[in-house]
Protein backbone atom coordinates (compact mmCIF):
# COMPACT_ATOMS: atom_id res chain seq x y z
CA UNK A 1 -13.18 8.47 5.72
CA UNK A 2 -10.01 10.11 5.20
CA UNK A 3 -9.26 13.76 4.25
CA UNK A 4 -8.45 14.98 1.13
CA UNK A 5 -6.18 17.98 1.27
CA UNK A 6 -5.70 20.60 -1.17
CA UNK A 7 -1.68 20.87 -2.22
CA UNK A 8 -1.02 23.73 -4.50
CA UNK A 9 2.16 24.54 -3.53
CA UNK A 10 3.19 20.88 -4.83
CA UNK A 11 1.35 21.22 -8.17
CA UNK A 12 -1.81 23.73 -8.67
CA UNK A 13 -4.86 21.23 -8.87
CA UNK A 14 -3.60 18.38 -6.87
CA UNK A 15 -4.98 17.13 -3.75
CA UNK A 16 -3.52 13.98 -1.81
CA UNK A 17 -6.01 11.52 -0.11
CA UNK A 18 -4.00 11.04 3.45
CA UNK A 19 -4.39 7.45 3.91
CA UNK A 20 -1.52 6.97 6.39
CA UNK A 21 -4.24 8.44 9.17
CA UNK A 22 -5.97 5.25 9.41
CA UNK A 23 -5.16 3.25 13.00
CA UNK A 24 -2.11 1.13 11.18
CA UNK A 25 -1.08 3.71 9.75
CA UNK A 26 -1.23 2.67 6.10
CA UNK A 27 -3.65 2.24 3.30
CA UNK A 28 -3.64 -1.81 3.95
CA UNK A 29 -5.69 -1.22 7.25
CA UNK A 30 -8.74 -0.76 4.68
CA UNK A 31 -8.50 -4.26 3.80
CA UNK A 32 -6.40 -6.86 6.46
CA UNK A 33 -7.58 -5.70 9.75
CA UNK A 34 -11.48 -5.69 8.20
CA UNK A 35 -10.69 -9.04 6.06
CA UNK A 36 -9.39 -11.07 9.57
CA UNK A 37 -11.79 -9.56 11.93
CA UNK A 38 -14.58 -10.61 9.62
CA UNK A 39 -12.37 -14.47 9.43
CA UNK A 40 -12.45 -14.17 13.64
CA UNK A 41 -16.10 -13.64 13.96
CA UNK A 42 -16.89 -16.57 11.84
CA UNK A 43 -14.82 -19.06 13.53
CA UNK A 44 -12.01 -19.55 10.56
CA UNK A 45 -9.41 -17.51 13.02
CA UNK A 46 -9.30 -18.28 16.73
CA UNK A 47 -7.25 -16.96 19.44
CA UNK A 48 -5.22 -20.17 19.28
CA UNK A 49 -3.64 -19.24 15.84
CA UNK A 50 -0.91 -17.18 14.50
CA UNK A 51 -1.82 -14.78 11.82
CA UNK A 52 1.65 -14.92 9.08
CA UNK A 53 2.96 -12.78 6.27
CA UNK A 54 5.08 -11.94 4.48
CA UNK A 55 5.89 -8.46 3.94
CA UNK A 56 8.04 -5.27 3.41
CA UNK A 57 6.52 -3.12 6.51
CA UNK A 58 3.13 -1.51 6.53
CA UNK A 59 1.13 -4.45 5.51
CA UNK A 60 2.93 -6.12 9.06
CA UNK A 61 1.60 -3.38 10.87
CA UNK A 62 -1.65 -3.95 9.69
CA UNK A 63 -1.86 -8.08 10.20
CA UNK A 64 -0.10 -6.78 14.05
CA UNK A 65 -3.26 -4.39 14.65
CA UNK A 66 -6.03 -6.85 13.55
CA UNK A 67 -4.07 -9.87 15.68
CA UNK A 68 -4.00 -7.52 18.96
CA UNK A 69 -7.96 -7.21 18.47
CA UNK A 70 -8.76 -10.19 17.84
CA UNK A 71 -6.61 -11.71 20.49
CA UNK A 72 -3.67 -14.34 18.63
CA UNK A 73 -0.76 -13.89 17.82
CA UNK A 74 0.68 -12.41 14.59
CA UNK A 75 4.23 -13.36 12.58
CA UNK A 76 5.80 -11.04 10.35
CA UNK A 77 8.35 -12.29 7.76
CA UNK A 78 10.35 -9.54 6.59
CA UNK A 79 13.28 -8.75 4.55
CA UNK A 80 16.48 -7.97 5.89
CA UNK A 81 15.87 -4.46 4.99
CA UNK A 82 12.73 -3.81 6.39
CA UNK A 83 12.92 -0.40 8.78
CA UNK A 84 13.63 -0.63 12.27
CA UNK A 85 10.96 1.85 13.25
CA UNK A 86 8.18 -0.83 11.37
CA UNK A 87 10.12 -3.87 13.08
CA UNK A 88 10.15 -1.96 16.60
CA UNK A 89 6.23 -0.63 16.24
CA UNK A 90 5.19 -4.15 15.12
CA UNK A 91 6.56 -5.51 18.08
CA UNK A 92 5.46 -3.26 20.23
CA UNK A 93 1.79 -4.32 18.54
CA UNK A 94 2.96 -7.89 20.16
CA UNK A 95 3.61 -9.58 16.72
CA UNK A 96 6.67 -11.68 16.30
CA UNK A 97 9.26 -10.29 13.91
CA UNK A 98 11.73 -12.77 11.97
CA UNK A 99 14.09 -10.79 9.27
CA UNK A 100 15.93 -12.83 6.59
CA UNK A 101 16.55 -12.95 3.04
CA UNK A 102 14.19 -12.93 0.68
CA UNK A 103 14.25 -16.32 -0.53
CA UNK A 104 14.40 -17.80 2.66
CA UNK A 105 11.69 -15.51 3.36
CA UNK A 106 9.18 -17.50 0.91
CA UNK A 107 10.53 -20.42 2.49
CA UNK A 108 9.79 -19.67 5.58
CA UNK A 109 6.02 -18.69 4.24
CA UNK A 110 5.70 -21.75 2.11
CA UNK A 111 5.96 -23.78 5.16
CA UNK A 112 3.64 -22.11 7.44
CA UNK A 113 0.91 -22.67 4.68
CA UNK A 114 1.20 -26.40 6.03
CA UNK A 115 1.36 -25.89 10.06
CA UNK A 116 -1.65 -26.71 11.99
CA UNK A 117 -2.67 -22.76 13.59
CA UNK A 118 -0.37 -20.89 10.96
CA UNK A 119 -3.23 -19.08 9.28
CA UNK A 120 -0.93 -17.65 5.92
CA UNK A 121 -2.48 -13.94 5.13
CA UNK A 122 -1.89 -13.96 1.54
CA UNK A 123 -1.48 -10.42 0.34
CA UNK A 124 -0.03 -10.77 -3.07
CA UNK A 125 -2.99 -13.66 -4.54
CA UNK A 126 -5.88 -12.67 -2.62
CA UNK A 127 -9.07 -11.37 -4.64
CA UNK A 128 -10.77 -10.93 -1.16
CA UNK A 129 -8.72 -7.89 -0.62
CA UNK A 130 -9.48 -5.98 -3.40
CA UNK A 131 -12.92 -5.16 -2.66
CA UNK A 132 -12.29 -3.60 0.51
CA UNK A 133 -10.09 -0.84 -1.17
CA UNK A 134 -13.34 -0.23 -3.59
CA UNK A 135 -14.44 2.53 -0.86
CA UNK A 136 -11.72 4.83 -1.17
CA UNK A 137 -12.43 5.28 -4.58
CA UNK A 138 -15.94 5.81 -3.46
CA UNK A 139 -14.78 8.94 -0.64
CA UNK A 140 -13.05 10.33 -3.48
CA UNK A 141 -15.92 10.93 -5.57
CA UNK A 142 -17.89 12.49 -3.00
CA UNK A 143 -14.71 14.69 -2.10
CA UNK A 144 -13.45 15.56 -5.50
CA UNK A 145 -16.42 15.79 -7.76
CA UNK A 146 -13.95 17.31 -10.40
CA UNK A 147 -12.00 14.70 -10.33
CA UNK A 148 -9.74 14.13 -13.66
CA UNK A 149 -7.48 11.49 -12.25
CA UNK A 150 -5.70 9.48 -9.73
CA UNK A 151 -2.14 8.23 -9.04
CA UNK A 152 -1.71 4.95 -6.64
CA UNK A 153 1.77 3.86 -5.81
CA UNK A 154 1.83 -0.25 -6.64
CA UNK A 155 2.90 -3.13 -4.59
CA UNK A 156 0.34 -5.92 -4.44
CA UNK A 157 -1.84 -3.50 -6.21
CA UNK A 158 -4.82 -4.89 -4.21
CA UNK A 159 -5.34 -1.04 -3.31
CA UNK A 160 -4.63 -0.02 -7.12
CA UNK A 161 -6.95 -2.41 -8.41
CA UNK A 162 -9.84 -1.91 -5.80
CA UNK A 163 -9.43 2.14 -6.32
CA UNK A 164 -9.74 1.55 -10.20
CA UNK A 165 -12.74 -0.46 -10.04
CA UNK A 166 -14.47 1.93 -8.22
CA UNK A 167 -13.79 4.33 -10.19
CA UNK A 168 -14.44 3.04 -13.81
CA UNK A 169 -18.21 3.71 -13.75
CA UNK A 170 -17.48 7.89 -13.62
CA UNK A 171 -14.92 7.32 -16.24
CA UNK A 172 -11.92 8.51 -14.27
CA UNK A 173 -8.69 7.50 -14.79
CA UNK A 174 -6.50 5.64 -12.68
CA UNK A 175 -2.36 5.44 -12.58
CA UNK A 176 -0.26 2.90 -11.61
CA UNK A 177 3.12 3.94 -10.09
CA UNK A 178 6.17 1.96 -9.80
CA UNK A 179 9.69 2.38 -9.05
CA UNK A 180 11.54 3.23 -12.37
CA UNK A 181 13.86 0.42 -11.12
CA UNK A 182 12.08 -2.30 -10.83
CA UNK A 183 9.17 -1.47 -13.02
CA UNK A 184 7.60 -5.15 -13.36
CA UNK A 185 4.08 -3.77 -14.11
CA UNK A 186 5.75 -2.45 -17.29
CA UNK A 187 7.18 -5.74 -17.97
CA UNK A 188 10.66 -5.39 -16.48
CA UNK A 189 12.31 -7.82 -14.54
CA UNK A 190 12.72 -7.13 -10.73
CA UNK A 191 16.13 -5.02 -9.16
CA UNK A 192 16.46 -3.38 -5.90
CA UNK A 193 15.22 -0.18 -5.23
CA UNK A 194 14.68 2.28 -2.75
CA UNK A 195 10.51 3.05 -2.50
CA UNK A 196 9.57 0.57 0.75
CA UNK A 197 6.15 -1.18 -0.16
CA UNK A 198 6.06 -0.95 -3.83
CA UNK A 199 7.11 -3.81 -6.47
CA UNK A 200 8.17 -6.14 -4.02
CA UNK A 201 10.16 -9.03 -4.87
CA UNK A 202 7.72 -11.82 -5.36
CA UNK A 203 5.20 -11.04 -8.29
CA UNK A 204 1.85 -10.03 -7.47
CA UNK A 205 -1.35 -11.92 -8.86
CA UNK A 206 -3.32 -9.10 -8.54
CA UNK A 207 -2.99 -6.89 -11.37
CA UNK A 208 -4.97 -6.36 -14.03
CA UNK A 209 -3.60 -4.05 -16.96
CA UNK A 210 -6.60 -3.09 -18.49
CA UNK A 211 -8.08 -1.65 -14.96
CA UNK A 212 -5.25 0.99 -15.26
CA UNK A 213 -5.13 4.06 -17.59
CA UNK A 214 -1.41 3.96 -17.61
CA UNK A 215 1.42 2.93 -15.56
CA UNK A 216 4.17 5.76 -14.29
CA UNK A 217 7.98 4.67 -13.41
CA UNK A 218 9.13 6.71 -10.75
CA UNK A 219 12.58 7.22 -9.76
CA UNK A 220 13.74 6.07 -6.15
CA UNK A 221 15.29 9.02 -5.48
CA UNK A 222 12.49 11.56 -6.56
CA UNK A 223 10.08 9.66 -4.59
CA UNK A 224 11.79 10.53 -1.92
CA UNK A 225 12.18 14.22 -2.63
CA UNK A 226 8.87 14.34 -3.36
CA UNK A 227 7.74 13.55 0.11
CA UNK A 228 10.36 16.18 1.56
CA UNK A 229 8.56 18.49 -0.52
CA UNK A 230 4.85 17.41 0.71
CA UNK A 231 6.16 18.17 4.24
CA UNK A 232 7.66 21.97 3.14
CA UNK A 233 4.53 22.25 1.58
CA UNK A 234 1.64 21.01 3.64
CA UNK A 235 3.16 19.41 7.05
CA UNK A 236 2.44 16.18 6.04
CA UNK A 237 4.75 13.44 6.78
CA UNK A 238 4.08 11.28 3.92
CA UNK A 239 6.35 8.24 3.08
CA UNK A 240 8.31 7.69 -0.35
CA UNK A 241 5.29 5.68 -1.73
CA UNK A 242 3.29 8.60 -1.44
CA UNK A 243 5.88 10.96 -2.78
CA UNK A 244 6.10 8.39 -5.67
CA UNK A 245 2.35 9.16 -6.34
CA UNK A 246 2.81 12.92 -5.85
CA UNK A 247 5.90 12.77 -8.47
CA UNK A 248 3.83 10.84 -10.75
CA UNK A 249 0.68 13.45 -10.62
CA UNK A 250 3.05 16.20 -11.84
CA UNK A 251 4.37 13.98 -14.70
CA UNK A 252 0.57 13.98 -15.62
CA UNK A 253 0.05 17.12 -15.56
CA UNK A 254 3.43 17.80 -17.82
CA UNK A 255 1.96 15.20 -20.10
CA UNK A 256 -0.95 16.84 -20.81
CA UNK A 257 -3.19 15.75 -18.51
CA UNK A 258 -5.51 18.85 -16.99
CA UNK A 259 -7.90 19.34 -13.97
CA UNK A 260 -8.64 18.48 -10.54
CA UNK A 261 -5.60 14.98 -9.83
CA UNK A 262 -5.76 13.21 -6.54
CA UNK A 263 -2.52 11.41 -5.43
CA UNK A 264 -2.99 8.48 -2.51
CA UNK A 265 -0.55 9.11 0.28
CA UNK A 266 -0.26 5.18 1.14
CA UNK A 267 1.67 5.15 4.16
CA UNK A 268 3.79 7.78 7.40
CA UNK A 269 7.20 8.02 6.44
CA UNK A 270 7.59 6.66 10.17
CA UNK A 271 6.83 3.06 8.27
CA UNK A 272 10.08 3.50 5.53
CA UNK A 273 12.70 5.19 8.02
């Protein structure tokens, strides 16, 4: 379980849900280091294979982890932007690192699915994922029995939707965030933007609109001042994706909505510098 800390000096009522202290330092090692090691054990993953994905950091991080426990070898496709500090700690994991384009990037992807011990880690299609997230949800009721509502930065929105379905039965409300520039949840097309890990290029298969209460654009930049504020505030280190759920908690509250609001802190800034 990870803690929920009080942050009043960012907005009075908020807590953030620090999800950057698991091992792999994101959110995502709820779901791909549990969803491979549970592939390994029954046979569909041996130490002969290469685990690949595509991806825009902390999801790599997490496929790196699971391959250095379960013994194989990991590939990492990422996008010419994608931080040195993820690149270098990935390879430091022992996972292979290739940076291109993004279209050559599903290229690249699209032909692993065919190699013989290329075993293609899926993140933006598969349903498997989603359940795993289910238990954060779950730690936040016990830790914020108040609860009013929740903000979850998007980018395969596995974690979103997982969150949201656990959620449902108490009837609390779940956010999506996206950058304001690229907001494709809200039915916009895709343009660069500056929030690592959220709306990435490719379209997700994983969201489902009527899971969320409401979706909130966030601008690049006051994602990022947002998490320069979190550290002032509490000491925490959180990365832009997390600041975009912070900013998107006080645009709540200056909408209207009241109470107890929990924003999940996704991933370390270490994984966007």
């Amino acid at each position: 379980m990870t803690p929920l800390l009080p942050a009043p000096g960012l907005l009075s009522g908020l807590s953030l849900k620090l999800e950057y202290l698991n091992p792999s330092l994101s959110i995502k090692h709820r779901s791909l280091p549990t969803t491979l090691l549970e592939r390994a054990r029954a046979g569909r993953i041996s130490r002969d294979a290469t685990l690949v994905i595509m991806t825009a950091g902390s999801a790599g991080v997490s496929v790196a982890w699971a391959a250095s426990q379960i013994g194989c070898k990991a590939l990492l496709l990422m996008p010419d932007s994608a931080p040195d500090s993820v690149v270098n700690y990935a390879r430091w994991l022992g996972a292979e690192v290739e940076r291109r384009p993004h279209p050559q990037l599903q290229e690249l992807l699209d032909a692993h699915r065919g190699m013989p011990g290329s075993h293609v880690v899926e993140q933006l299609s598969d349903t498997e994922l989603i359940g795993h997230y289910r238990e954060v949800g779950e730690e936040l009721l016990r830790q914020a029995p108040g609860l009013t509502a929740v903000t979850v930065s998007a980018g395969t929105c596995a974690s979103l939707m997982g969150i949201a379905e656990a959620l449902a039965p108490a009837g609390v409300p779940v956010y999506a965030v996206e950058p304001a520039e690229a907001a494709v949840l809200s039915g916009e097309p895709w343009r660069p933007h500056n929030i690592p890990g959220l709306a990435p290029p490719a379209p997700t298969r994983l969201f489902r609109r009527e899971a969320v209460a409401g979706i909130v654009p966030v601008a690049s930049e006051l994602a990022w001042s947002a998490a320069r504020e979190a550290l002032a505030a509490c000491g925490e280190p959180v990365g832009p994706s997390s600041g975009a759920a912070i900013a998107a908690a006080r645009m709540l509250r200056g909408r209207g909505v009241d109470g107890d609001i929990v924003a999940v802190c996704s991933s370390h800034m270490v994984t966007s510098l």
